[in-house]
C-alpha atoms as a PDB file:
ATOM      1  CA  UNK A   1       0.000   0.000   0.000  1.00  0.00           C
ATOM      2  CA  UNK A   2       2.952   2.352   0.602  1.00  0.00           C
ATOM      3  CA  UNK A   3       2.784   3.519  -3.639  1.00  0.00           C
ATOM      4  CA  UNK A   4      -0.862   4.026  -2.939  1.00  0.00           C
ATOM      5  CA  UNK A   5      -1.366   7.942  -2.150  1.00  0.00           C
ATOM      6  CA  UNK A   6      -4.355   7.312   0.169  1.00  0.00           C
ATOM      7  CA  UNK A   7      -4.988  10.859   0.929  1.00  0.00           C
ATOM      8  CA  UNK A   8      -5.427  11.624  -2.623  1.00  0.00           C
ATOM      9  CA  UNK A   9      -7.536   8.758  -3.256  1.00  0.00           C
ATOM     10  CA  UNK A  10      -9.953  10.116  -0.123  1.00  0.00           C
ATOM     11  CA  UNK A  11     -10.038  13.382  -1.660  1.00  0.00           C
ATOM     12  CA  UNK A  12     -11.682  11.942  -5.257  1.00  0.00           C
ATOM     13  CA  UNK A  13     -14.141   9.911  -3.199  1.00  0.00           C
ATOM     14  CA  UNK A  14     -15.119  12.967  -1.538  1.00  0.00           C
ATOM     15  CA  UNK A  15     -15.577  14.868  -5.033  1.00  0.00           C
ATOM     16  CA  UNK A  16     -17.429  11.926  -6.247  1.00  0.00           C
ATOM     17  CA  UNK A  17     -19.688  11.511  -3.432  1.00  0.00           C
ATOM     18  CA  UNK A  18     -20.826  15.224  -3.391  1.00  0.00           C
ATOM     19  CA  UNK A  19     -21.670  14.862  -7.010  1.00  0.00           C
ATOM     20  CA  UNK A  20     -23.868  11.699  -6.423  1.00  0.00           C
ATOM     21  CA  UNK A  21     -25.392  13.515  -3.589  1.00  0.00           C
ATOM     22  CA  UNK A  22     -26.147  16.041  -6.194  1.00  0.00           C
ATOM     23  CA  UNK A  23     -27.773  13.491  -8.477  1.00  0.00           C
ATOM     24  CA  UNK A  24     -29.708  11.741  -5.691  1.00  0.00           C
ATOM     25  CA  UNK A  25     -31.130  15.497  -3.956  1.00  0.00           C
ATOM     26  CA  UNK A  26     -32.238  16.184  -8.090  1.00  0.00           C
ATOM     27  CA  UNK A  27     -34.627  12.370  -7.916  1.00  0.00           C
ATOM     28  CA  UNK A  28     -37.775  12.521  -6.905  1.00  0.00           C
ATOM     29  CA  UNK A  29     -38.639   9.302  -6.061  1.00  0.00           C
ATOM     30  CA  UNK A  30     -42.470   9.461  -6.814  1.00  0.00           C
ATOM     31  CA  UNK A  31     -41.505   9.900 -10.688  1.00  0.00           C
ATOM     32  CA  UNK A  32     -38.614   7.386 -10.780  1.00  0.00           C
ATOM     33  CA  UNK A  33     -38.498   4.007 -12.350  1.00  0.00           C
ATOM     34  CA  UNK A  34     -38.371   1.073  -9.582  1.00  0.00           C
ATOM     35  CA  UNK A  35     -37.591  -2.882  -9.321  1.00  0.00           C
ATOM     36  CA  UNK A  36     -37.224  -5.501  -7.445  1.00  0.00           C
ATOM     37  CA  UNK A  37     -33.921  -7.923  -7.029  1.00  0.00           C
ATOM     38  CA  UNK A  38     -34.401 -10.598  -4.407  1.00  0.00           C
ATOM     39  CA  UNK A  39     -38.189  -9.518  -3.293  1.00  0.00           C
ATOM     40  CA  UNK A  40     -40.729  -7.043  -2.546  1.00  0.00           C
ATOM     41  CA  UNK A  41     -38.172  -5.198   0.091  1.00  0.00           C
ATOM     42  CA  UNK A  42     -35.015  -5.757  -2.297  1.00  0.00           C
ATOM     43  CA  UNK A  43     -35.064  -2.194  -4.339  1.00  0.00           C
ATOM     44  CA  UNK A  44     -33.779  -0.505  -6.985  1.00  0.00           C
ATOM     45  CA  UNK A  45     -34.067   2.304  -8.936  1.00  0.00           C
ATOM     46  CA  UNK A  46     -33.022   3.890 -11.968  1.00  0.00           C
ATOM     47  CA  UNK A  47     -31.334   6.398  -9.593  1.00  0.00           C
ATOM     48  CA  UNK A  48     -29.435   4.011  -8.224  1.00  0.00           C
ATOM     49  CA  UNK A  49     -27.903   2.599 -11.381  1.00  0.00           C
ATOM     50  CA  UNK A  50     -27.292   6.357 -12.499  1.00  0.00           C
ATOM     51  CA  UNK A  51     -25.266   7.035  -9.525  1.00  0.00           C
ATOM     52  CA  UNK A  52     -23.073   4.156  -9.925  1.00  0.00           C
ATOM     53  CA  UNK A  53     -22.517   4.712 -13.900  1.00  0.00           C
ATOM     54  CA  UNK A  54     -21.426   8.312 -12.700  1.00  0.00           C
ATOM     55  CA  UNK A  55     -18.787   6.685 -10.287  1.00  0.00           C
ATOM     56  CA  UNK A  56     -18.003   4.290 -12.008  1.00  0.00           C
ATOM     57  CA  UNK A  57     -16.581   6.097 -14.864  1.00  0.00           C
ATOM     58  CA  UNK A  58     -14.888   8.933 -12.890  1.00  0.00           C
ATOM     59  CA  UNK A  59     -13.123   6.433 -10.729  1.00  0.00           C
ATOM     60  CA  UNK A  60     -12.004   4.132 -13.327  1.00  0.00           C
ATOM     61  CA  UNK A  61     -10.436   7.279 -14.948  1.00  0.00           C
ATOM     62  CA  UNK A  62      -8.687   8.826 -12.340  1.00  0.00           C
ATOM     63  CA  UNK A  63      -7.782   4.809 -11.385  1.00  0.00           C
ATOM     64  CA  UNK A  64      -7.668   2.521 -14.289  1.00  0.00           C
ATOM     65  CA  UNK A  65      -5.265  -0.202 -12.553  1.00  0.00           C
ATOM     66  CA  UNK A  66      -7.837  -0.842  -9.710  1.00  0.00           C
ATOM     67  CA  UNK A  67     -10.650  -3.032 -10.081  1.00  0.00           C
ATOM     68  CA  UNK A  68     -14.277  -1.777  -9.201  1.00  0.00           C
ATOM     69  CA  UNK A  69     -17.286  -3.638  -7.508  1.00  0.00           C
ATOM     70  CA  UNK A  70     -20.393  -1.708  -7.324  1.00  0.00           C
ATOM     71  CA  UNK A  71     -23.859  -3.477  -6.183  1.00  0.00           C
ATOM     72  CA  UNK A  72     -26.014  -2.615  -9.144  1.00  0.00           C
ATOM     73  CA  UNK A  73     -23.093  -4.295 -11.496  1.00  0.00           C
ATOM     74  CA  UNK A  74     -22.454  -7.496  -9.355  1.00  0.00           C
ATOM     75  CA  UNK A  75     -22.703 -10.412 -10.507  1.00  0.00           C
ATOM     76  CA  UNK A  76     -23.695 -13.404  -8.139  1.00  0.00           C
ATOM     77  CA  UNK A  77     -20.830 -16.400  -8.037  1.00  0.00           C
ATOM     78  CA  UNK A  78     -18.448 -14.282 -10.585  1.00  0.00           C
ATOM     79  CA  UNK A  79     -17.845 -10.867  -8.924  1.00  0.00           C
ATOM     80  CA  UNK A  80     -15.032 -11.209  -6.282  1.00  0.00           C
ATOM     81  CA  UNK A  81     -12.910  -8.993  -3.907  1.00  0.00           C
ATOM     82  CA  UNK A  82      -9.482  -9.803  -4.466  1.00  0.00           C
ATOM     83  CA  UNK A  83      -5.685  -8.617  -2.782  1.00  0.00           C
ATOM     84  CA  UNK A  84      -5.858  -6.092  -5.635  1.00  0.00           C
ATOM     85  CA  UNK A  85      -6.936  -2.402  -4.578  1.00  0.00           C
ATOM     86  CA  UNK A  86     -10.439  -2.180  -5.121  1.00  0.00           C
ATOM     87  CA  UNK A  87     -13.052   0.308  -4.561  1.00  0.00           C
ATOM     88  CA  UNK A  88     -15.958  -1.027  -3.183  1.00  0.00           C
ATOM     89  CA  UNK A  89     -19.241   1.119  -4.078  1.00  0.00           C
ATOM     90  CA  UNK A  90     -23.154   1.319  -2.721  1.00  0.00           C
ATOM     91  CA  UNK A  91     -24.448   4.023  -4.870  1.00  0.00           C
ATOM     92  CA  UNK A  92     -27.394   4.914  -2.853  1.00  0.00           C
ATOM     93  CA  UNK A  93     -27.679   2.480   0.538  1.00  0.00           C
ATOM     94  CA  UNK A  94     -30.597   3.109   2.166  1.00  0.00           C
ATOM     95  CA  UNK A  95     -32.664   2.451  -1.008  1.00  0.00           C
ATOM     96  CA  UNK A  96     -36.299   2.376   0.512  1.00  0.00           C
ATOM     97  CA  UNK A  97     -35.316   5.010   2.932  1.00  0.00           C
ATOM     98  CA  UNK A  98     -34.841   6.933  -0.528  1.00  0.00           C
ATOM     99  CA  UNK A  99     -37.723   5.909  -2.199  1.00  0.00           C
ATOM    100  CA  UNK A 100     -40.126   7.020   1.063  1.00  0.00           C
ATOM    101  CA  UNK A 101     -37.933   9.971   1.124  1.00  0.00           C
ATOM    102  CA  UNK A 102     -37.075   9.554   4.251  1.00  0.00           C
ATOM    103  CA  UNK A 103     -33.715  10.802   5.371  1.00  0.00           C
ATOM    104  CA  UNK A 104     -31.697   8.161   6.109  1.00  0.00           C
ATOM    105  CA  UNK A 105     -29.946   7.324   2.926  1.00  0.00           C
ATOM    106  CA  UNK A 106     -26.349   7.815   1.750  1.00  0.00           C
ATOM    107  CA  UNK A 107     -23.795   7.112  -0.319  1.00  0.00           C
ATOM    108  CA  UNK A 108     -20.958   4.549   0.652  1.00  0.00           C
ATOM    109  CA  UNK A 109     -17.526   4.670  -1.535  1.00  0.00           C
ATOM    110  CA  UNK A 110     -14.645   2.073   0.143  1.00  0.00           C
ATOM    111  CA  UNK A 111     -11.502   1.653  -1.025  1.00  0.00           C
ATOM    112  CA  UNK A 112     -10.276  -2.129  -0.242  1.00  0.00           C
ATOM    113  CA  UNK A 113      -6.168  -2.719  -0.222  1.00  0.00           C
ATOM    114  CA  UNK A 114      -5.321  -6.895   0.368  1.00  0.00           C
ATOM    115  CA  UNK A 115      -9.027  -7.197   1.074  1.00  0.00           C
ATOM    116  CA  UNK A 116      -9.042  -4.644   4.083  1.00  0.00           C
ATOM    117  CA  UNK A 117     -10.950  -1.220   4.505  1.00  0.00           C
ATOM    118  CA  UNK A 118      -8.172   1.492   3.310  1.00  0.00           C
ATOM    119  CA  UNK A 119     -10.339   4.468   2.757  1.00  0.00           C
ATOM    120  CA  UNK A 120     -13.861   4.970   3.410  1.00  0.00           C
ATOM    121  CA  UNK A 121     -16.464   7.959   2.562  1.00  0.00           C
ATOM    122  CA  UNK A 122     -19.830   8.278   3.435  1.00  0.00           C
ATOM    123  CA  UNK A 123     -22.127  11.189   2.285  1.00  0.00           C
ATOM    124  CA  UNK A 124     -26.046  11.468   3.024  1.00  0.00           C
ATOM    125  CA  UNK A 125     -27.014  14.095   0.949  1.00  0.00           C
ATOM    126  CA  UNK A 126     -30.341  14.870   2.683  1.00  0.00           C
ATOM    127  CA  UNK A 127     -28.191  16.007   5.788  1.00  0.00           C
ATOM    128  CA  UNK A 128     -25.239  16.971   4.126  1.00  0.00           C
ATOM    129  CA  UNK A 129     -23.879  14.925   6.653  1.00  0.00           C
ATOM    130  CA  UNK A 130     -19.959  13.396   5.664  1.00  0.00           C
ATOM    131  CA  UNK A 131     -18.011  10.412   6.988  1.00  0.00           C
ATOM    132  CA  UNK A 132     -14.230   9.672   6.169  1.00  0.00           C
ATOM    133  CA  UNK A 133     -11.700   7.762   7.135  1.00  0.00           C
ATOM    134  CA  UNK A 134      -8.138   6.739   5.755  1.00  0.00           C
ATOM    135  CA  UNK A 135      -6.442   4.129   7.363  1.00  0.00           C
ATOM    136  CA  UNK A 136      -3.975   5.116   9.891  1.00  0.00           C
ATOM    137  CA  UNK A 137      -4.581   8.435  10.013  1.00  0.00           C
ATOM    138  CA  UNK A 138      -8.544   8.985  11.906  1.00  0.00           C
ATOM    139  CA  UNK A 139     -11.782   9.308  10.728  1.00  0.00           C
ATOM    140  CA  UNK A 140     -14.201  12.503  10.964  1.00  0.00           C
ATOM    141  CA  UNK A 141     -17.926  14.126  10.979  1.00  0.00           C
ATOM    142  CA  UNK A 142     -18.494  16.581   9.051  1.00  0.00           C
ATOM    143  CA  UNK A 143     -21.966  18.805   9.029  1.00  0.00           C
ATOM    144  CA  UNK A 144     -23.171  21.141   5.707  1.00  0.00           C
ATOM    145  CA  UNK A 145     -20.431  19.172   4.250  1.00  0.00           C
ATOM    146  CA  UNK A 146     -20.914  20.564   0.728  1.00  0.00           C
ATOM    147  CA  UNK A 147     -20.851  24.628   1.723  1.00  0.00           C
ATOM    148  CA  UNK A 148     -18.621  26.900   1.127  1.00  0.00           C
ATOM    149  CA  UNK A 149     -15.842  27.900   3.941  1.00  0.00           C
ATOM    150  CA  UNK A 150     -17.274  31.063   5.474  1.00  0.00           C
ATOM    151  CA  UNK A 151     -20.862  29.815   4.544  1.00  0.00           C
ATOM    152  CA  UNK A 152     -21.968  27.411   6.930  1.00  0.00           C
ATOM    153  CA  UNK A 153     -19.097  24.636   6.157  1.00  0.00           C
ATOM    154  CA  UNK A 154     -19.317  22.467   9.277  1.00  0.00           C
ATOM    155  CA  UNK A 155     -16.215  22.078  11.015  1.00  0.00           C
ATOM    156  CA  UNK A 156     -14.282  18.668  10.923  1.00  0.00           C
ATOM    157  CA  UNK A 157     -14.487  16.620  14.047  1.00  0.00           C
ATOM    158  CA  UNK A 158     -12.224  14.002  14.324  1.00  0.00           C
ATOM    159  CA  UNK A 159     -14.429  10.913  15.757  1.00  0.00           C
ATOM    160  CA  UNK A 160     -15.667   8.843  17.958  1.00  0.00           C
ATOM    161  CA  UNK A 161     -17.517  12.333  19.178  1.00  0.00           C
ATOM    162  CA  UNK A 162     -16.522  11.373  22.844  1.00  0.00           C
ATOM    163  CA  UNK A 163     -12.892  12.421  22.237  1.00  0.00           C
ATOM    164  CA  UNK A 164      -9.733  10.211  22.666  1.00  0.00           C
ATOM    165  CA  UNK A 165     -10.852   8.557  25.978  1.00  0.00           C
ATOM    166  CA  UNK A 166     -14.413   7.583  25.172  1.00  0.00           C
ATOM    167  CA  UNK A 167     -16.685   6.209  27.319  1.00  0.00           C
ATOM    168  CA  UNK A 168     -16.609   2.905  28.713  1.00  0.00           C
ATOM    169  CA  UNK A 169     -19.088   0.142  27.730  1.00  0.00           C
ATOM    170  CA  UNK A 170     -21.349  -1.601  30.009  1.00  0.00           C
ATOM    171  CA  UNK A 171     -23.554  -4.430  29.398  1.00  0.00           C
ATOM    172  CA  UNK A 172     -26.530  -4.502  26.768  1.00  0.00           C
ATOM    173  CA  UNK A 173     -28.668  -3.798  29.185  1.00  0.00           C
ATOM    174  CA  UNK A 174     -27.275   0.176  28.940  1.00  0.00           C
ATOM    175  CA  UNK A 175     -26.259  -0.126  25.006  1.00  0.00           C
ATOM    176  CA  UNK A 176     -27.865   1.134  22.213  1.00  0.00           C
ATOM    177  CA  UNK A 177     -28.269  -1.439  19.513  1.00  0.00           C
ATOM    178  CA  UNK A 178     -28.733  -0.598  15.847  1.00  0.00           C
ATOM    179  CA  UNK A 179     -30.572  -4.292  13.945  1.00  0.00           C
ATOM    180  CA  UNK A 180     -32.016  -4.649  10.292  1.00  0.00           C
ATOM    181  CA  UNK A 181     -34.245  -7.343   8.966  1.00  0.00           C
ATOM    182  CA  UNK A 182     -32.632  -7.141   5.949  1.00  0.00           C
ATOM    183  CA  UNK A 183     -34.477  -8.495   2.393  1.00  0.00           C
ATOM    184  CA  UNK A 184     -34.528 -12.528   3.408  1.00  0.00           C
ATOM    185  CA  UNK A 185     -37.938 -13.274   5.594  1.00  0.00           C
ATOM    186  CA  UNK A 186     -37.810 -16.562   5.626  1.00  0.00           C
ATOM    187  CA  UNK A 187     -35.443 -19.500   6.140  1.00  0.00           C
ATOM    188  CA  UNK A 188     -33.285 -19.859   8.969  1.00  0.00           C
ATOM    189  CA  UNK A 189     -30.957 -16.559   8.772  1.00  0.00           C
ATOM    190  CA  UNK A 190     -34.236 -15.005   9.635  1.00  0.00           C
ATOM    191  CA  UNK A 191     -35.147 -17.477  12.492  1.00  0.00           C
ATOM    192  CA  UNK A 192     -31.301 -16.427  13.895  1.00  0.00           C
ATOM    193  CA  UNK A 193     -32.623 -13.056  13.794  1.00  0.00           C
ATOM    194  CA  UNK A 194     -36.254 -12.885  14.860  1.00  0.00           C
ATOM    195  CA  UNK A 195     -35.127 -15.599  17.762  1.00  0.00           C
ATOM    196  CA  UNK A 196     -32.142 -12.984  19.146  1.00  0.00           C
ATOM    197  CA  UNK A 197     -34.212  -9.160  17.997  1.00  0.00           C
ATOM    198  CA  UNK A 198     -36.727 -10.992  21.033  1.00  0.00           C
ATOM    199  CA  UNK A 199     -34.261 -12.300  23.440  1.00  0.00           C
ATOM    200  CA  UNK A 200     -32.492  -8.831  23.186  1.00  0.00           C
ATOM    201  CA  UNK A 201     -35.583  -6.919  24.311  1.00  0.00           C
ATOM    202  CA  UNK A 202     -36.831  -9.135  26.563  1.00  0.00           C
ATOM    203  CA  UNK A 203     -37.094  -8.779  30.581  1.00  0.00           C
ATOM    204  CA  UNK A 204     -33.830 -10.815  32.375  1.00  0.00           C
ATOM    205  CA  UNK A 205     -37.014 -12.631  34.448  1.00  0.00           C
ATOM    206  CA  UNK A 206     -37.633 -14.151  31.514  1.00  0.00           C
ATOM    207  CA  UNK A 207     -34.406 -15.100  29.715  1.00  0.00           C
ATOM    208  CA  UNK A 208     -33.759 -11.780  27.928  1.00  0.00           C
ATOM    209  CA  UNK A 209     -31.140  -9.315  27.964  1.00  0.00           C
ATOM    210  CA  UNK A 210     -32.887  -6.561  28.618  1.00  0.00           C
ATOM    211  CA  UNK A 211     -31.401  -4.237  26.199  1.00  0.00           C
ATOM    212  CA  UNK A 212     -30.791  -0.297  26.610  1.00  0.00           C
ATOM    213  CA  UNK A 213     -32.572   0.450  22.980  1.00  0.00           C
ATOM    214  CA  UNK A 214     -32.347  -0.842  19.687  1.00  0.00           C
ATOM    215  CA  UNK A 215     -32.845   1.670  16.333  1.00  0.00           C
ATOM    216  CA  UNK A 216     -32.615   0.924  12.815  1.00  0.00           C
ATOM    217  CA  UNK A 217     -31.764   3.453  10.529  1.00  0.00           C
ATOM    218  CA  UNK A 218     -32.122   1.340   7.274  1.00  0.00           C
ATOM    219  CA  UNK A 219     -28.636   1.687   6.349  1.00  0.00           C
ATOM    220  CA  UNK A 220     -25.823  -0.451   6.945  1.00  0.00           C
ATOM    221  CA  UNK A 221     -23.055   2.322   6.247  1.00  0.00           C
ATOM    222  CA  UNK A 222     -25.073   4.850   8.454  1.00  0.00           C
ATOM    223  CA  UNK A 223     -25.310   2.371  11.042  1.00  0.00           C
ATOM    224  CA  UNK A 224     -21.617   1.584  11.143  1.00  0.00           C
ATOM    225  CA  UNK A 225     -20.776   5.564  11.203  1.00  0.00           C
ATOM    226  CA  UNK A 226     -23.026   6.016  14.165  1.00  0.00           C
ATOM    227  CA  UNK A 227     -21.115   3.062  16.078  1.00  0.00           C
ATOM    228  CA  UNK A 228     -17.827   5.282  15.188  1.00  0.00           C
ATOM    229  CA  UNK A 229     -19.496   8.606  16.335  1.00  0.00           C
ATOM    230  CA  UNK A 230     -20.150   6.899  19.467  1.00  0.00           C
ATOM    231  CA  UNK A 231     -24.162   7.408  18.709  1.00  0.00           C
ATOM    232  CA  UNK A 232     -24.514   3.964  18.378  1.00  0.00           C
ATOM    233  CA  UNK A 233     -22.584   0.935  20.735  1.00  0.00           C
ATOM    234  CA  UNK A 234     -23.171  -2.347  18.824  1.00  0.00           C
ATOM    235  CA  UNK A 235     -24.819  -2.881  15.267  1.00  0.00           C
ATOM    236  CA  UNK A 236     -25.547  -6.450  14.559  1.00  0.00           C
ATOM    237  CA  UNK A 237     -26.314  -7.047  10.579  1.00  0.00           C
ATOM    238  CA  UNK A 238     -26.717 -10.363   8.576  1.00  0.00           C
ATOM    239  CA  UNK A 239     -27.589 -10.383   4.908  1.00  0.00           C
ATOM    240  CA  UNK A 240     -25.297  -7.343   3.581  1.00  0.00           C
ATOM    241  CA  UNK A 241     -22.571  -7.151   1.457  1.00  0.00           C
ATOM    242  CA  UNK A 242     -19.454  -5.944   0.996  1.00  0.00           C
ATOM    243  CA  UNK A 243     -20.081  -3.080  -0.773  1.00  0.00           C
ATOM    244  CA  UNK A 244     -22.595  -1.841   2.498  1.00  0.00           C
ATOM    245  CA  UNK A 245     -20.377  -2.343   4.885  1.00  0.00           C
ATOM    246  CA  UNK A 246     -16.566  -1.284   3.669  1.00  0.00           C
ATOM    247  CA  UNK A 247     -16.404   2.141   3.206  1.00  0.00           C
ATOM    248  CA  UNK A 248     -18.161   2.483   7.426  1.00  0.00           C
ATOM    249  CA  UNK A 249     -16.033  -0.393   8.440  1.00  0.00           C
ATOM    250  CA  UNK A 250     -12.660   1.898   7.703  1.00  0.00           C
ATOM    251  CA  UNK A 251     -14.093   4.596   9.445  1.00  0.00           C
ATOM    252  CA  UNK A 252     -14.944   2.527  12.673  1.00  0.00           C
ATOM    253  CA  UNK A 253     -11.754   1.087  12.523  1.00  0.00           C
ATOM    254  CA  UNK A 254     -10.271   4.438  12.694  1.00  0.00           C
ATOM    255  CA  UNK A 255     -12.413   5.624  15.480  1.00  0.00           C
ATOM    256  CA  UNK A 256     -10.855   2.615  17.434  1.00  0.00           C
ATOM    257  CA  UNK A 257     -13.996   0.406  17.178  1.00  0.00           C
ATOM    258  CA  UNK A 258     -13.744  -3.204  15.897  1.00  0.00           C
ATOM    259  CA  UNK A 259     -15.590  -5.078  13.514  1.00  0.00           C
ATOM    260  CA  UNK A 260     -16.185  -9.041  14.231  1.00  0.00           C
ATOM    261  CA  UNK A 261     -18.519 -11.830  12.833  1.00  0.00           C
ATOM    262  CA  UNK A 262     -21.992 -11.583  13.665  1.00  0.00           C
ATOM    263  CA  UNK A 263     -21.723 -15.687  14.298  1.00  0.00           C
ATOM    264  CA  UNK A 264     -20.482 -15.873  17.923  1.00  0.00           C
ATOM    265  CA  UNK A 265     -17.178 -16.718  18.309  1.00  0.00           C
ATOM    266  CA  UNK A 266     -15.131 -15.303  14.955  1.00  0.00           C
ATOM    267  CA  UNK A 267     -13.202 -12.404  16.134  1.00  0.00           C
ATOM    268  CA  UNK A 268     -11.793 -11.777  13.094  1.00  0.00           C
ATOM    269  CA  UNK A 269     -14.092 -11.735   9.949  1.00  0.00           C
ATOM    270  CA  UNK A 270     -13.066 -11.289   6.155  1.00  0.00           C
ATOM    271  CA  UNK A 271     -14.848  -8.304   4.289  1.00  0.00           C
ATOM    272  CA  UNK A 272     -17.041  -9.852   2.473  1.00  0.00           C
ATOM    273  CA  UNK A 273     -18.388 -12.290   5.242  1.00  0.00           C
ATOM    274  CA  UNK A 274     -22.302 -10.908   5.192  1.00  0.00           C
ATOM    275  CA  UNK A 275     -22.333 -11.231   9.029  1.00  0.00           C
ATOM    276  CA  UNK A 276     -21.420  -8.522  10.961  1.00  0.00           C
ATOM    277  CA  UNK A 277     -20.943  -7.473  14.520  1.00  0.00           C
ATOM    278  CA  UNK A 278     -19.353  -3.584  14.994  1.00  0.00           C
ATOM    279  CA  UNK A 279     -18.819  -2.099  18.213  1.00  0.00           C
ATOM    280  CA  UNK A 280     -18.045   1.327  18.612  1.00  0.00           C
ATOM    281  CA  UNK A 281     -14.480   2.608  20.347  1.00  0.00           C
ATOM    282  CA  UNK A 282     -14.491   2.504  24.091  1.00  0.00           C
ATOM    283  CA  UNK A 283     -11.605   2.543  26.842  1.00  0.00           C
ATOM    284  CA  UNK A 284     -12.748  -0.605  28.185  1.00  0.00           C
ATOM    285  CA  UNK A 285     -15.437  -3.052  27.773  1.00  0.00           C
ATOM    286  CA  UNK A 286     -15.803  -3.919  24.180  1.00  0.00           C
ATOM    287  CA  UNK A 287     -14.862  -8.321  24.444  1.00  0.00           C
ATOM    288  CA  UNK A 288     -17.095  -8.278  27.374  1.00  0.00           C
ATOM    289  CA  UNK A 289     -20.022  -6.713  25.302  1.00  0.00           C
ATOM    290  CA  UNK A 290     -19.040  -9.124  22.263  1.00  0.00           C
ATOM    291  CA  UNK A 291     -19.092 -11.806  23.730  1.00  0.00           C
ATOM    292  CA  UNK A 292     -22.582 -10.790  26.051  1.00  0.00           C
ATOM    293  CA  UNK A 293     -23.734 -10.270  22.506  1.00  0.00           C
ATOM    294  CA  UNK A 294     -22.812 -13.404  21.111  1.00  0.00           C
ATOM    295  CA  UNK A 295     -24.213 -15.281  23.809  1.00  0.00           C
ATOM    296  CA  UNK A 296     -27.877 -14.047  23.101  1.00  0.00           C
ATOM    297  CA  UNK A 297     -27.254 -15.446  19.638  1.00  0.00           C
ATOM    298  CA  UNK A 298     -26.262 -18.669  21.214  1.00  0.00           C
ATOM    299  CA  UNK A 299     -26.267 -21.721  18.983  1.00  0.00           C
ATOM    300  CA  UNK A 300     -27.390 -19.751  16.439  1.00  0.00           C
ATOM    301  CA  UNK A 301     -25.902 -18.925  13.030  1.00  0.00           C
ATOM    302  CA  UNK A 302     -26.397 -17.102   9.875  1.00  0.00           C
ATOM    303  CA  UNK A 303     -25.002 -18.494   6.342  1.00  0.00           C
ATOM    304  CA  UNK A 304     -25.537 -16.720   3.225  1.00  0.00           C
ATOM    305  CA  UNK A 305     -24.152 -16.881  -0.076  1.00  0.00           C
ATOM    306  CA  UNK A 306     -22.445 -14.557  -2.754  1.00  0.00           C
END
């Protein structure tokens, strides 16, 4: 990675994501054309594969040696993530979010070097809210990320927002846990789920574990940016892919939070796994909530395929 000028790389990511945000704020989703992939929940839109042709094209010219994997141009069982540096693209995640325009959607533009998170950007458009990290070297908030300087530019906080000692992490009974359904309803991934979404909120007098709060934002990136703002403390996800998770798995690894299988007992899980456990930075705390975690799952565990 040492030939690979990282900074500049961040710095076209951010270009390309404000002009997708552009594209995305000038949809309206009532007009737009819509499908389906997997199911009824699975969506995409013409917007969608607009965004990624856009990207597409400006980062293969700026980078024509590195290969490219985008959602709306996988293909199951032939597209793979190799050593090779590879950016790793969700045009618009948060796809029925954008379709109900509701706010919660976003960008997500990774850069993968020997199959691990080198640069990650995350823009949502409808907050002009911006997420970056490069690895080694932090990862930041940024508000009214697309305004001038001297015109409401947001200033650059270096994350998680707790500062360099954050807070410690306590049990699940005090965290705040992000879950998604996801687009599979049926089967046994979804059993996993359903069976630990109801252990998690249920009473300790009756075998639960009582959790703090749980959210869903419908987004994996926005999720895993939350866990490194410190907004979030775990976010369990099975069912995404790479492309969700890589560009928000960089920036959580540079907010000192740790990514880990969201099967129980994996502590260290390849990028394109599909099961996901993050936890955001803390000072202490973060095994014994893994592993807390991992025991509500129990026996349990979630297989899917590419």
């Amino acid at each position: 990675m040492a030939d690979i000028d990282l900074q500049a790389v961040h710095d076209t990511l951010v270009s390309v994501a404000f002009e997708a945000g552009r594209m995305i704020l000038a949809a309206n989703p009532s007009s737009i054309s819509t499908d389906t992939k997997l199911n009824a929940v699975d969506i995409v839109t013409e917007t969608d594969q607009a965004v990624e042709r856009m990207v597409s094209s400006r980062l293969r010219d700026a980078y024509p040696s590195f290969a490219f994997v985008g959602e709306e141009t996988y293909q199951a069982g032939v597209t793979r993530i190799t050593d090779a540096p590879t950016f790793i693209v969700d045009p618009i995640d948060g796809t029925t979010n954008f379709v109900h325009s509701f706010p919660n959607a976003c960008i997500s533009l990774g850069l993968a070097v020997d199959r691990q998170p080198a640069v990650g950007v995350v823009y949502n458009p409808f907050q002009d809210l911006l997420f970056t990290g490069i690895r080694g070297r932090g990862s930041y908030m940024q508000r009214n990320a697309s305004l001038e300087a001297g015109k409401g530019l947001g200033e650059k906080v270096k994350l998680p927002l707790g500062g360099a000692n954050p807070p410690a992490l306590g049990d699940l009974s005090s965290a705040l846990v992000s879950i998604e359904w996801g687009s599979q309803r049926d089967g046994e991934n979804f059993e996993v789920k359903a069976r630990t979404f109801r252990k998690l909120a249920a009473a300790r007098e009756n075998g639960g574990a009582m959790v703090g709060g749980m959210r869903s934002l419908g987004s994996a990136a926005l999720n895993l940016c939350a866990c490194a703002a410190g907004q979030l403390d775990v976010y369990w996800e099975g069912g995404c892919y790479a492309w969700d998770v890589a560009a928000g798995w960089c920036i959580l690894n540079e907010a000192g939070g740790r990514m880990v299988s969201g099967n129980p007992g994996i502590w260290d899980t390849e990028l394109d796994s599909r099961v996901y456990l993050a936890v955001r930075g803390a000072r202490s705390g973060l095994k014994e909530l893994v592993e807390e975690f991992w025991k509500v799952i129990g026996d349990g565990k979630m297989d899917y395929k590419h």
